[in-house]
PDB file of N, CA and C in Angstrom:
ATOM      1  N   UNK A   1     119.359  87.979 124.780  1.00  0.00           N
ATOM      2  CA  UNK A   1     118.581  87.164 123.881  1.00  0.00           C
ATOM      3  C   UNK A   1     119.254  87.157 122.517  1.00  0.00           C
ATOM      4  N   UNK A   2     119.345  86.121 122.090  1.00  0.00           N
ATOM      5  CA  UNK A   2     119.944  85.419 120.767  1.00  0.00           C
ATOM      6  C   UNK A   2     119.036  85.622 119.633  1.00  0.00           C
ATOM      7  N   UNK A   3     118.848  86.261 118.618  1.00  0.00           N
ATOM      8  CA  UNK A   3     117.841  86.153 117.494  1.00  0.00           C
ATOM      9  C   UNK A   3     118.424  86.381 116.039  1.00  0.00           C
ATOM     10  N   UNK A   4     117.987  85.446 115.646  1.00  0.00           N
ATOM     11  CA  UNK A   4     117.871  84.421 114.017  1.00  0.00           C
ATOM     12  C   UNK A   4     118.781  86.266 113.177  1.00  0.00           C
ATOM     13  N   UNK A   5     119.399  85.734 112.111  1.00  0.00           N
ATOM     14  CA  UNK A   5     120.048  87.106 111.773  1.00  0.00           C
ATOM     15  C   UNK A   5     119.005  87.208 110.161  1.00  0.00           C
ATOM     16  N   UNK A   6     118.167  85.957 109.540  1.00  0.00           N
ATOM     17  CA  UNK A   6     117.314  86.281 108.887  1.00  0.00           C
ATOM     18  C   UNK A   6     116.575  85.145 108.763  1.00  0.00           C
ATOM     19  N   UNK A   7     115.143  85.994 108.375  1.00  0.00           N
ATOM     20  CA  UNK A   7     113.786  85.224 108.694  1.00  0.00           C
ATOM     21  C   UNK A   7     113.455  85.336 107.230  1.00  0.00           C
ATOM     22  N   UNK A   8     112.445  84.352 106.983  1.00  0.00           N
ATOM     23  CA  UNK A   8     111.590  84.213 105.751  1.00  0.00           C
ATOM     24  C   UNK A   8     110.162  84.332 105.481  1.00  0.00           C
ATOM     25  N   UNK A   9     109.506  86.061 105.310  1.00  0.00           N
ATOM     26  CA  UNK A   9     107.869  85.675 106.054  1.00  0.00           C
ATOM     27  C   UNK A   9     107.496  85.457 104.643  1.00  0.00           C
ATOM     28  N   UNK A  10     106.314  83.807 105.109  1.00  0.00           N
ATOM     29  CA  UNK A  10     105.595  83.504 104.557  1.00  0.00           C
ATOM     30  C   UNK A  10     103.974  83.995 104.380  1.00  0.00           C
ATOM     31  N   UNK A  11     103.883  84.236 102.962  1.00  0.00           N
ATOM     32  CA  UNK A  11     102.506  85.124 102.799  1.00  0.00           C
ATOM     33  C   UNK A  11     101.154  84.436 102.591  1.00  0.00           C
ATOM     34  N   UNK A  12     101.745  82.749 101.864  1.00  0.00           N
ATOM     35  CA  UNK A  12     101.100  82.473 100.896  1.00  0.00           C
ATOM     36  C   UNK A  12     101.205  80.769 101.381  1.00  0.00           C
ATOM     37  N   UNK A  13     100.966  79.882 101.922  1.00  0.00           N
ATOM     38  CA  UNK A  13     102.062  78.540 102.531  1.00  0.00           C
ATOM     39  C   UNK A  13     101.958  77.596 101.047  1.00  0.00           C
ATOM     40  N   UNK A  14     101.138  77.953  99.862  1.00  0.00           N
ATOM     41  CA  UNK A  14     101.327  77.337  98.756  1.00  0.00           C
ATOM     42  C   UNK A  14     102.587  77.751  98.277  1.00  0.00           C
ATOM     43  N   UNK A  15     103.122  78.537  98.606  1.00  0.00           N
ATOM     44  CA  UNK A  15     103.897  79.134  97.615  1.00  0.00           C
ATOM     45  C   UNK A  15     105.206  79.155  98.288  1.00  0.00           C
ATOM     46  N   UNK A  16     105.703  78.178  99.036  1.00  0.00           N
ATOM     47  CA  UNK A  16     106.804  77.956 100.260  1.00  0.00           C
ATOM     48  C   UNK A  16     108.015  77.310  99.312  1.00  0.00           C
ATOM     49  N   UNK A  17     107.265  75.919  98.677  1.00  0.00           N
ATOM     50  CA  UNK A  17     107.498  75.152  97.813  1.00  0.00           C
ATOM     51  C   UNK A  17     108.857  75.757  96.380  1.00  0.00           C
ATOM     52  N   UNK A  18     107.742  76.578  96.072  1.00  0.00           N
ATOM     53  CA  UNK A  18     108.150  77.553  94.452  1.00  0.00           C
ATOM     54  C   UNK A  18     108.561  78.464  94.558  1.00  0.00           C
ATOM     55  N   UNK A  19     108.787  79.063  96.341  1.00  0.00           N
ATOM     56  CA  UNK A  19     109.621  80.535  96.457  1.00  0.00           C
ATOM     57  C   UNK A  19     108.946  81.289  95.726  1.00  0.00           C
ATOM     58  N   UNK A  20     107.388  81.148  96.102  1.00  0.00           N
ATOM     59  CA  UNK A  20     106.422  82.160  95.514  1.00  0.00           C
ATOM     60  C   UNK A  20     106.075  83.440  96.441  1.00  0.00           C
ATOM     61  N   UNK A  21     105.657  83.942  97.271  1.00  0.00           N
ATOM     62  CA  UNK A  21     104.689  84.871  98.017  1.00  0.00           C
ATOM     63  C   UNK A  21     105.476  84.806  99.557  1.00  0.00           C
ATOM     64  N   UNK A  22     106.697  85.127  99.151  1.00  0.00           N
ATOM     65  CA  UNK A  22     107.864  84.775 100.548  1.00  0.00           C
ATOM     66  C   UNK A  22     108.791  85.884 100.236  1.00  0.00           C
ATOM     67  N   UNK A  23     109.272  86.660 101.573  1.00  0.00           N
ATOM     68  CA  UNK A  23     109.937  87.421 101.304  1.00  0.00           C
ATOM     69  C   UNK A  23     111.301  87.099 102.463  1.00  0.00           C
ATOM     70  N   UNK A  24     112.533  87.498 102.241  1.00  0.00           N
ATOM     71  CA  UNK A  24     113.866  87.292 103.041  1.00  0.00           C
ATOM     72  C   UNK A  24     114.006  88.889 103.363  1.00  0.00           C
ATOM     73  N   UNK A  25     113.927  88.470 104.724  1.00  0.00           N
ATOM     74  CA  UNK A  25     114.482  90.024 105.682  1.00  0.00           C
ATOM     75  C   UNK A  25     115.807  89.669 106.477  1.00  0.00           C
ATOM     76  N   UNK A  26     116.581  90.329 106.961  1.00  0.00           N
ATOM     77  CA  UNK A  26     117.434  90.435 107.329  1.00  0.00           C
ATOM     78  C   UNK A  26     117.769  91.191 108.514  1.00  0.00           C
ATOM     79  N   UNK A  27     118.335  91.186 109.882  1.00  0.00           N
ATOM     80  CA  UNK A  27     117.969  92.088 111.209  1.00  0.00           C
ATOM     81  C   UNK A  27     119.138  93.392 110.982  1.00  0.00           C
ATOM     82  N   UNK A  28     118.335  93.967 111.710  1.00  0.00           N
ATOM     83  CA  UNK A  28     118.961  95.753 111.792  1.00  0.00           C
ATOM     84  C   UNK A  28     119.473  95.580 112.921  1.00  0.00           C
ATOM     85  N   UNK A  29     119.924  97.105 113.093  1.00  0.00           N
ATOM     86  CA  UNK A  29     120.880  97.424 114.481  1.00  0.00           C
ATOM     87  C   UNK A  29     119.435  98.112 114.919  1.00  0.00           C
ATOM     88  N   UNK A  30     118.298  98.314 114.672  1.00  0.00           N
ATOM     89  CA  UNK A  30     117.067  99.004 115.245  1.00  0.00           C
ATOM     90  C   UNK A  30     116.202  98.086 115.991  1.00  0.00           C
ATOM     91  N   UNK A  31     115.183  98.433 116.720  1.00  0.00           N
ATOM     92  CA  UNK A  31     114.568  97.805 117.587  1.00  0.00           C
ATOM     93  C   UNK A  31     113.413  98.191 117.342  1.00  0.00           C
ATOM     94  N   UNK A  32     112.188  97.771 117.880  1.00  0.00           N
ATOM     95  CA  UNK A  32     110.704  98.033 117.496  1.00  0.00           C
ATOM     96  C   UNK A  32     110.222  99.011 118.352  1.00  0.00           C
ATOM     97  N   UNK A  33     108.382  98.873 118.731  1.00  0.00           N
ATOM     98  CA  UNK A  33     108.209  99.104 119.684  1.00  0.00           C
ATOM     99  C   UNK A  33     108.216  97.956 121.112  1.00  0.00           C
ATOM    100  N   UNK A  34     107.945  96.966 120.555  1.00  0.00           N
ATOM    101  CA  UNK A  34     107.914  96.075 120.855  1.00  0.00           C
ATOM    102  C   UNK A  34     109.439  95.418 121.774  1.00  0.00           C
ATOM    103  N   UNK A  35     110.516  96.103 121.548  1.00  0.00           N
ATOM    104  CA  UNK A  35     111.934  96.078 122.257  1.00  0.00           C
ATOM    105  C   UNK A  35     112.444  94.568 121.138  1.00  0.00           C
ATOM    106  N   UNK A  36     111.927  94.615 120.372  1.00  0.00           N
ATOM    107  CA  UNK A  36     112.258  93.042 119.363  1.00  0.00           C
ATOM    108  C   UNK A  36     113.006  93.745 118.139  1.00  0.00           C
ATOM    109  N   UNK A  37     113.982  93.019 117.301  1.00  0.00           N
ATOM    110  CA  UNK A  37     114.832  93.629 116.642  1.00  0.00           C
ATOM    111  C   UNK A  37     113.520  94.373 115.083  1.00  0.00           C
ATOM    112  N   UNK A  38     113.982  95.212 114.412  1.00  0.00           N
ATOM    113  CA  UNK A  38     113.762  95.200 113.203  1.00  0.00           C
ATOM    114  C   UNK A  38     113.992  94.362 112.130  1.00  0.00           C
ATOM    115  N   UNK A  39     113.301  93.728 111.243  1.00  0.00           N
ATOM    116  CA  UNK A  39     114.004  92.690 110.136  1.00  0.00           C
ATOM    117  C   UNK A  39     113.328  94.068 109.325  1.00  0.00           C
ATOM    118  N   UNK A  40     114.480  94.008 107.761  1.00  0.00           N
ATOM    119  CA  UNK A  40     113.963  94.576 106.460  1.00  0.00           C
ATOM    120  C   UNK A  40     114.442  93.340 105.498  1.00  0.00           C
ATOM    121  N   UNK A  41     114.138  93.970 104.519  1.00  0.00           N
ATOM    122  CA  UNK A  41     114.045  93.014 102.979  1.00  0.00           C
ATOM    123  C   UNK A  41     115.718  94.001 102.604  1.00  0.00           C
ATOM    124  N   UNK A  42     116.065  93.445 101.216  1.00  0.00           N
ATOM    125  CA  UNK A  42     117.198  94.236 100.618  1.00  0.00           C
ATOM    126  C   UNK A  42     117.133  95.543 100.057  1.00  0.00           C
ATOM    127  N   UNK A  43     115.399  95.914 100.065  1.00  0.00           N
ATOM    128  CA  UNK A  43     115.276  97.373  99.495  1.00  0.00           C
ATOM    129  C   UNK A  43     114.808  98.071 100.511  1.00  0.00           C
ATOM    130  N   UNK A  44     114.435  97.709 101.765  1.00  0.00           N
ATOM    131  CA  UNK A  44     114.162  98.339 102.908  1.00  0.00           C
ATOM    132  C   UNK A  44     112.635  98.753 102.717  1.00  0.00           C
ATOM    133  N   UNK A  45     111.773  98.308 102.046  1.00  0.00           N
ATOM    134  CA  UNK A  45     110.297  98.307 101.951  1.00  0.00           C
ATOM    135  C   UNK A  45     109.637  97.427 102.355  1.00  0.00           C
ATOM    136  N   UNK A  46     110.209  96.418 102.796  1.00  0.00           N
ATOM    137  CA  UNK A  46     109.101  95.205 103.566  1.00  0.00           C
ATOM    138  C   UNK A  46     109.684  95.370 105.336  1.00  0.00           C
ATOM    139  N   UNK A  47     109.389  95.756 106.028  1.00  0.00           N
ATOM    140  CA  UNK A  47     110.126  95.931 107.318  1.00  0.00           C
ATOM    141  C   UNK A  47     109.186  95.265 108.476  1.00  0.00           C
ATOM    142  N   UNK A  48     109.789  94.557 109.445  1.00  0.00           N
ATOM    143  CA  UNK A  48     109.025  93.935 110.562  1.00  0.00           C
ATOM    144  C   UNK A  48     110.159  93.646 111.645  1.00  0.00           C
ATOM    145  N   UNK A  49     108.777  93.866 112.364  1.00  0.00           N
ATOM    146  CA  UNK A  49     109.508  93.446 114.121  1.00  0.00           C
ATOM    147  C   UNK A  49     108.982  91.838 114.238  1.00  0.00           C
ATOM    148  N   UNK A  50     110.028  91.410 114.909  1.00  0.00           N
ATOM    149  CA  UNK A  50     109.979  90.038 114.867  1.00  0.00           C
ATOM    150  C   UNK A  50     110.228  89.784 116.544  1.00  0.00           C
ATOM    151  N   UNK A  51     109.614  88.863 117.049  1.00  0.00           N
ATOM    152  CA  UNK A  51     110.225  88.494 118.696  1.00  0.00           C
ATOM    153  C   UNK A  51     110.111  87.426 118.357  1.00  0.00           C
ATOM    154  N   UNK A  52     110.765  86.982 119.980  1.00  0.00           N
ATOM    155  CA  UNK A  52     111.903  85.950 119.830  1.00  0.00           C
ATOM    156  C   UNK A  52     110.983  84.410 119.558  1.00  0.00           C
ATOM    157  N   UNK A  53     109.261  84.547 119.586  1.00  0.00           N
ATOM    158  CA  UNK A  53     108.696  83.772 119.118  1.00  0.00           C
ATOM    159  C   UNK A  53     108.156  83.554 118.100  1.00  0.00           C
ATOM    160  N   UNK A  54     109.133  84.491 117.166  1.00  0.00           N
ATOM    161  CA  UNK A  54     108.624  84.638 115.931  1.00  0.00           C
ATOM    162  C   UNK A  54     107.224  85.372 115.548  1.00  0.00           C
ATOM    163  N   UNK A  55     106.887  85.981 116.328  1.00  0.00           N
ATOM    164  CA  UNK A  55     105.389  87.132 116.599  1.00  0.00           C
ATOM    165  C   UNK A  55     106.070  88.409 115.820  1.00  0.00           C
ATOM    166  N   UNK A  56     105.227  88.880 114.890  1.00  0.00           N
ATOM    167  CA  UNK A  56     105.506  89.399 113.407  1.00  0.00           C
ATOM    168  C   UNK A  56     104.629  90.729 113.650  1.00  0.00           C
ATOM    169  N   UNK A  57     105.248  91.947 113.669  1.00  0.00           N
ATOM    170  CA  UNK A  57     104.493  92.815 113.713  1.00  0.00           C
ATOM    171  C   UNK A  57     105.356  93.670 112.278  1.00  0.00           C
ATOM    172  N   UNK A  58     104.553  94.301 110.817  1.00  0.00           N
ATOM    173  CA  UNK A  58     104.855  94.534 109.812  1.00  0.00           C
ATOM    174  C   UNK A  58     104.706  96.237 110.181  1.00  0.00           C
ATOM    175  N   UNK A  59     105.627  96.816 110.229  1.00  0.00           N
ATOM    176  CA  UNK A  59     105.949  98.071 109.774  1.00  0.00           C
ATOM    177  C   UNK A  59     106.279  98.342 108.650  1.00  0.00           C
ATOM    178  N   UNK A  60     105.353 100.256 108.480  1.00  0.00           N
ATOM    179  CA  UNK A  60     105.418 100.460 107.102  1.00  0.00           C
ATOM    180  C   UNK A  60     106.581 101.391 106.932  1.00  0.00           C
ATOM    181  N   UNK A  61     106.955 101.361 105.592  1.00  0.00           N
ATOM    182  CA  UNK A  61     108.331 101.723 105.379  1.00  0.00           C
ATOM    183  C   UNK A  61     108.123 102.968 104.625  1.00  0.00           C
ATOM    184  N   UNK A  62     106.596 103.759 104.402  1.00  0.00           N
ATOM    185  CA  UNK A  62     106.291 104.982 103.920  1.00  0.00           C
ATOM    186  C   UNK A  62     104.912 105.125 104.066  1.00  0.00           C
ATOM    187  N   UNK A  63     104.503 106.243 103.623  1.00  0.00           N
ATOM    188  CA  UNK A  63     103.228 106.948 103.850  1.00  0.00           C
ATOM    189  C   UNK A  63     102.077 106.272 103.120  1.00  0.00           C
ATOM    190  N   UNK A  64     101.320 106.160 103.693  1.00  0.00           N
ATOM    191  CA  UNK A  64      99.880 105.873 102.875  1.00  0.00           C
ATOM    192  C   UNK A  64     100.325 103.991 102.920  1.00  0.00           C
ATOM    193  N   UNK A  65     101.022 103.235 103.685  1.00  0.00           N
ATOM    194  CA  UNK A  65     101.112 101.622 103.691  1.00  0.00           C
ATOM    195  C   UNK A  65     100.015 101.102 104.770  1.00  0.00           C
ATOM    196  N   UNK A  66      99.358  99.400 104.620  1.00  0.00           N
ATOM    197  CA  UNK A  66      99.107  99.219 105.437  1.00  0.00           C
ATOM    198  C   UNK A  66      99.677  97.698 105.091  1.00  0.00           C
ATOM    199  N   UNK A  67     100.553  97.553 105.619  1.00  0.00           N
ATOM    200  CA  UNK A  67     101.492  95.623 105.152  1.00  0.00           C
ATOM    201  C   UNK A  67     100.485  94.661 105.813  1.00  0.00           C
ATOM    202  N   UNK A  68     100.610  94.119 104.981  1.00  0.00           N
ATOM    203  CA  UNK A  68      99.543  92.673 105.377  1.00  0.00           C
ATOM    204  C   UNK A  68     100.705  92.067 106.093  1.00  0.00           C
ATOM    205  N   UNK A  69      99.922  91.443 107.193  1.00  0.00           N
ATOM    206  CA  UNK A  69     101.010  90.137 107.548  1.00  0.00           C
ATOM    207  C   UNK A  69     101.212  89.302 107.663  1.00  0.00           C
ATOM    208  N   UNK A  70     102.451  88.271 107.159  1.00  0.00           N
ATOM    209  CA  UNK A  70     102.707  87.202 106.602  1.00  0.00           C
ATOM    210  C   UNK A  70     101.627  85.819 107.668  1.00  0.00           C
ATOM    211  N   UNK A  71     101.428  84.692 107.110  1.00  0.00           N
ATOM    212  CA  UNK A  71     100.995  83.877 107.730  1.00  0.00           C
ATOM    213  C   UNK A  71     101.854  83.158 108.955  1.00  0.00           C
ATOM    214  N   UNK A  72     103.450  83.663 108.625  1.00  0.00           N
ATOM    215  CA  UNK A  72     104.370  82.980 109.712  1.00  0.00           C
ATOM    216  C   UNK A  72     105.711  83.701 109.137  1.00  0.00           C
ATOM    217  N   UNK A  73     106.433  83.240 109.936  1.00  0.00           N
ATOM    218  CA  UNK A  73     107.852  83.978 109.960  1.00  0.00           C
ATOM    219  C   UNK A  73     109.080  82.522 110.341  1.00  0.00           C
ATOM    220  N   UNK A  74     109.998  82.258 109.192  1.00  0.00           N
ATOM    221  CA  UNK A  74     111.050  81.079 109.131  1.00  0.00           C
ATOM    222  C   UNK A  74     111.894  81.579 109.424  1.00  0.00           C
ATOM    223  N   UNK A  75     112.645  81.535 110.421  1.00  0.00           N
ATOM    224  CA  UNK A  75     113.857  81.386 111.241  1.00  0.00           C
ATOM    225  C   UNK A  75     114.923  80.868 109.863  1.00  0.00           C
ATOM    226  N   UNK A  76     115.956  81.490 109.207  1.00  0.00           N
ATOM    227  CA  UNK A  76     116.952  81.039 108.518  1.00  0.00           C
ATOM    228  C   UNK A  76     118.507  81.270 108.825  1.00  0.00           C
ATOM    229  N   UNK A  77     118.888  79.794 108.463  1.00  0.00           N
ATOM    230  CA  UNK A  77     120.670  79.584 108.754  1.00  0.00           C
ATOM    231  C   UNK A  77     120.783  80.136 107.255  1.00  0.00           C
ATOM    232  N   UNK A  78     121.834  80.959 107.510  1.00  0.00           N
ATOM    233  CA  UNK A  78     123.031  81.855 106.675  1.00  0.00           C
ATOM    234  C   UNK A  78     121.744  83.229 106.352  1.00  0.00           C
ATOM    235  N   UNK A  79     121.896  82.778 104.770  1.00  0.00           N
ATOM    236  CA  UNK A  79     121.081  84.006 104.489  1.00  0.00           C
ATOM    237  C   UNK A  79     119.608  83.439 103.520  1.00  0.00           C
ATOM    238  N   UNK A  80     119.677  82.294 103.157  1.00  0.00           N
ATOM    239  CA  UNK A  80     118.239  82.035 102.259  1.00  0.00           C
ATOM    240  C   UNK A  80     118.600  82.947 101.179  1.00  0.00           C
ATOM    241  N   UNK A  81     117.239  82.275 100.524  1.00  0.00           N
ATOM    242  CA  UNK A  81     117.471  82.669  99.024  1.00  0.00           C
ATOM    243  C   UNK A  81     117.062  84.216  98.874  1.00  0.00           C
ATOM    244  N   UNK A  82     117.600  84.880  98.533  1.00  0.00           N
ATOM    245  CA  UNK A  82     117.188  86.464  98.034  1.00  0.00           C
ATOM    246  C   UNK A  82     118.331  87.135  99.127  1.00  0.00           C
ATOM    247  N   UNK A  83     118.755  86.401 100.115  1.00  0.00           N
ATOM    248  CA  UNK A  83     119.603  87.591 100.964  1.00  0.00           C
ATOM    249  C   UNK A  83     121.100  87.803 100.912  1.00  0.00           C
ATOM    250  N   UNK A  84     121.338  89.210 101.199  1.00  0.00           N
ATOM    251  CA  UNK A  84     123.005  89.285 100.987  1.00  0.00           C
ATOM    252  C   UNK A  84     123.471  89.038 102.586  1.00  0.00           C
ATOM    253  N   UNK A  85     124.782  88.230 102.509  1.00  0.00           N
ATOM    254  CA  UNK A  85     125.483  88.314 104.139  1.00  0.00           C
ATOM    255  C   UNK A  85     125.752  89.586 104.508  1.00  0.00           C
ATOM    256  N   UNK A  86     125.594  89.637 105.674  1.00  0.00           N
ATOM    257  CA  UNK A  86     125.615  90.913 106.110  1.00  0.00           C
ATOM    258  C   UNK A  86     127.084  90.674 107.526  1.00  0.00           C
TER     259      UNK A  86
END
């Protein structure tokens, strides 16, 4: 299975527009429970399992988290705005 090398979860769908309440993750060499890759952000505090239908499960990246989760998850060519190539 082929999967997106970074996604864009949307929190907010007003805020898609203005690159408001959107965060850019990027995939790991890790896997979930779910057998679906890991996506993180660039500081490694927004972390999610993503499958291949874009089904968003938000892992927490420390103690005492409970991540809300995004309203949807964007499939992105290269890297989108906020991400480094990897």
């Amino acid at each position: 299975m082929t999967y997106p090398e970074f996604y864009e979860l949307i929190f907010d769908e007003a805020a898609t527009d203005d690159g408001g309440d959107t965060v850019t993750v990027h995939r790991t060499e890790r896997t979930g429970a779910g057998g679906h890759p890991v996506y993180e952000d660039d500081t490694g505090i927004v972390r999610a399992e993503i499958s291949d239908r874009a089904e968003v499960r938000m892992l927490p990246s420390g103690g005492h988290q409970a991540p809300r989760p995004p309203l949807r998850a964007r499939p992105l060519s290269g890297g989108g705005r906020g991400a480094y190539p990897r």
